[in-house]
C-alpha atoms as a PDB file:
ATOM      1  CA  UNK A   1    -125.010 -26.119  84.615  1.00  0.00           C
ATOM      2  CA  UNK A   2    -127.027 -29.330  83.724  1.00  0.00           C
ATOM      3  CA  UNK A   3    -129.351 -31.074  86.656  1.00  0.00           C
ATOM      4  CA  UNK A   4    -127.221 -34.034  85.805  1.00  0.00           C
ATOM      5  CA  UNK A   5    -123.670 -32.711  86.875  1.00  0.00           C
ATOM      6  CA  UNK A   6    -125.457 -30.549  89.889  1.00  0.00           C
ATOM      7  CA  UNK A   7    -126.884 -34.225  91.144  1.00  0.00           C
ATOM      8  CA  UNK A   8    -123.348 -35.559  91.915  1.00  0.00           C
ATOM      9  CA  UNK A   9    -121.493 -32.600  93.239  1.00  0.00           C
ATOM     10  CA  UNK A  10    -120.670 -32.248  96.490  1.00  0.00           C
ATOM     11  CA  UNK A  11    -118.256 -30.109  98.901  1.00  0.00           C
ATOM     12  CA  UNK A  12    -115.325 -31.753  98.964  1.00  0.00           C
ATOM     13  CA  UNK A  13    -115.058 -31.258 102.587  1.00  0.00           C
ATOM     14  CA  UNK A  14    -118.359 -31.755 104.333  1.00  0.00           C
ATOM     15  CA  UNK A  15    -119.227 -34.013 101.149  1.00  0.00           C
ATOM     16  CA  UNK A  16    -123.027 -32.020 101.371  1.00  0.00           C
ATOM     17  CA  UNK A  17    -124.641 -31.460  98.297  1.00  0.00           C
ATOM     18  CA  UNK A  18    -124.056 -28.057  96.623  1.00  0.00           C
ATOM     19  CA  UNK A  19    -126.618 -26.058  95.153  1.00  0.00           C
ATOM     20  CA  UNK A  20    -126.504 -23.014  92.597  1.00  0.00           C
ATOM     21  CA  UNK A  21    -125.613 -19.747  94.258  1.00  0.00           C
ATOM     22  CA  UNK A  22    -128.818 -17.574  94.502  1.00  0.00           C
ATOM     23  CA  UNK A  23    -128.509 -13.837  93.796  1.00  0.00           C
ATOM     24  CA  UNK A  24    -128.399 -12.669  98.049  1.00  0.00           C
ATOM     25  CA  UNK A  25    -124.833 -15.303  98.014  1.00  0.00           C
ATOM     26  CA  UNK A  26    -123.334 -13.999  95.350  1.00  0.00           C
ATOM     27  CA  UNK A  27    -124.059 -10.322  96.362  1.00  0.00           C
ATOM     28  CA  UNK A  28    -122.846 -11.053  99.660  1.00  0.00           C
ATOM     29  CA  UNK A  29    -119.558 -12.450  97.901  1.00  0.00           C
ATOM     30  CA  UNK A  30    -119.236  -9.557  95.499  1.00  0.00           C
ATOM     31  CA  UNK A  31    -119.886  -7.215  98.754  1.00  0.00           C
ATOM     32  CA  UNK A  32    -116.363  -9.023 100.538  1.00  0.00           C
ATOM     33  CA  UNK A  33    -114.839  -8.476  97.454  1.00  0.00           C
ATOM     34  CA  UNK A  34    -115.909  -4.658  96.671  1.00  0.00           C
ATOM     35  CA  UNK A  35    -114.418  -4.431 100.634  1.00  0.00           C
ATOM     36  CA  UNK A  36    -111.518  -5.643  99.903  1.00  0.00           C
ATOM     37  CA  UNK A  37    -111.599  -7.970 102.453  1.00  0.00           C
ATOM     38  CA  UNK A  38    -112.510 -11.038 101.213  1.00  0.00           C
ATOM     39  CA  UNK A  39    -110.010 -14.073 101.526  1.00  0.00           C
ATOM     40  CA  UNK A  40    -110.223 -17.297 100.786  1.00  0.00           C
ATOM     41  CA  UNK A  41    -110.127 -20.444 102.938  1.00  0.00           C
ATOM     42  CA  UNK A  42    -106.393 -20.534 102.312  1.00  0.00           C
ATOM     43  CA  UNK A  43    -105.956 -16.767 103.404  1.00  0.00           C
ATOM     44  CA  UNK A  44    -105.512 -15.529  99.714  1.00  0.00           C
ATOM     45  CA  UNK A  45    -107.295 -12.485  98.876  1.00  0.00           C
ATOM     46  CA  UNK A  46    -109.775 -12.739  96.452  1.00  0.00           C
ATOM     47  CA  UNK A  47    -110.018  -9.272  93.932  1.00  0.00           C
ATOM     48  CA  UNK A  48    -112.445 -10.900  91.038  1.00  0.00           C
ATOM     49  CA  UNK A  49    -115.693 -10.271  91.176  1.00  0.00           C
ATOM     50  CA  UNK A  50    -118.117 -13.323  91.130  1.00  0.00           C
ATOM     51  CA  UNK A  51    -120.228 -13.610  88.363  1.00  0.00           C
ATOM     52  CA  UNK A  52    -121.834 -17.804  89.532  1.00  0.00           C
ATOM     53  CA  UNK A  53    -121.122 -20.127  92.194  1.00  0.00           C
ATOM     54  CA  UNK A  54    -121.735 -23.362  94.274  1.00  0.00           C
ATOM     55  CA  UNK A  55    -123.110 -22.722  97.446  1.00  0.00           C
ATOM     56  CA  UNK A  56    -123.386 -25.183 100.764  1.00  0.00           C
ATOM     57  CA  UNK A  57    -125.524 -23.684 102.771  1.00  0.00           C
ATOM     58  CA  UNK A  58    -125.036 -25.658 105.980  1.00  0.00           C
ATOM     59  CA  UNK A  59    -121.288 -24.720 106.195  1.00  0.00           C
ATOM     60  CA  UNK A  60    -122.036 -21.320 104.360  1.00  0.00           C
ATOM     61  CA  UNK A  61    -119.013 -22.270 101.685  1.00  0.00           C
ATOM     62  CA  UNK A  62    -119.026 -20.656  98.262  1.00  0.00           C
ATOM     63  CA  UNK A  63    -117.053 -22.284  95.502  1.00  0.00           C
ATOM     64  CA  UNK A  64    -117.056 -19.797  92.298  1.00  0.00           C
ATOM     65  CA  UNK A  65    -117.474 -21.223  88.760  1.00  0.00           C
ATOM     66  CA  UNK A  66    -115.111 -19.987  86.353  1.00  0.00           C
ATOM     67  CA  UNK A  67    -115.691 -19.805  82.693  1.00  0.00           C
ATOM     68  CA  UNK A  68    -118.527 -22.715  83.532  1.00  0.00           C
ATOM     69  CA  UNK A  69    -115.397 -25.327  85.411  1.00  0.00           C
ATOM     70  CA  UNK A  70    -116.736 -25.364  89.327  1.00  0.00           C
ATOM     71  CA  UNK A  71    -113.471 -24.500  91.078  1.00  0.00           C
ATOM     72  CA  UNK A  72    -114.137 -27.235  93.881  1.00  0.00           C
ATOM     73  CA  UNK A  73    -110.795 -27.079  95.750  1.00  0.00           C
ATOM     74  CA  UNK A  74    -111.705 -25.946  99.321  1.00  0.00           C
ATOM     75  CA  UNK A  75    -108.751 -23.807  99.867  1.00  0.00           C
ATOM     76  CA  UNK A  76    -110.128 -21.358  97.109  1.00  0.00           C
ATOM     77  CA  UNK A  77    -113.484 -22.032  98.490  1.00  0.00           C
ATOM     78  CA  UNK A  78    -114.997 -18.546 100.092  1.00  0.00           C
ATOM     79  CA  UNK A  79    -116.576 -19.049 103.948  1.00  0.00           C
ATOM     80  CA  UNK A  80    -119.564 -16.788 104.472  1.00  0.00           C
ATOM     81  CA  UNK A  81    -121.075 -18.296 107.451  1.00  0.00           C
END
């Protein structure tokens, strides 16, 4: 993802600055997942794996990135803390 387009994104609900998931987020999403636990903010249960994602750490909300499109709709968003 370029600096550019990481400069103006932000959650869409705390409207905080998001930051490229580090490997410990996304293993900690992949670890929900491999539970089969994981839901997201809607209550949906999320089966695929993540492979990148947004991260706002304050609010501990993941967003993934799919085929390099930031999925920034907060209902699909994952909570982790």
């Amino acid at each position: 993802m370029s600096p550019e387009l990481l400069d103006i994104l932000v959650c869409p609900r705390t409207k905080r600055r998001l930051q490229i998931a580090d490997t410990a987020v996304i293993d900690r999403v992949n670890a929900l997942i491999k539970s089969g636990k994981c839901k997201d903010v809607s209550g949906a249960h999320v089966g695929e794996p993540a492979t990148e994602g947004l991260f706002e750490p304050e609010s501990g909300t993941f967003y993934f990135i799919r085929e390099d499109i930031p999925v920034l709709i907060f209902d699909n968003a994952i909570r982790l803390g």
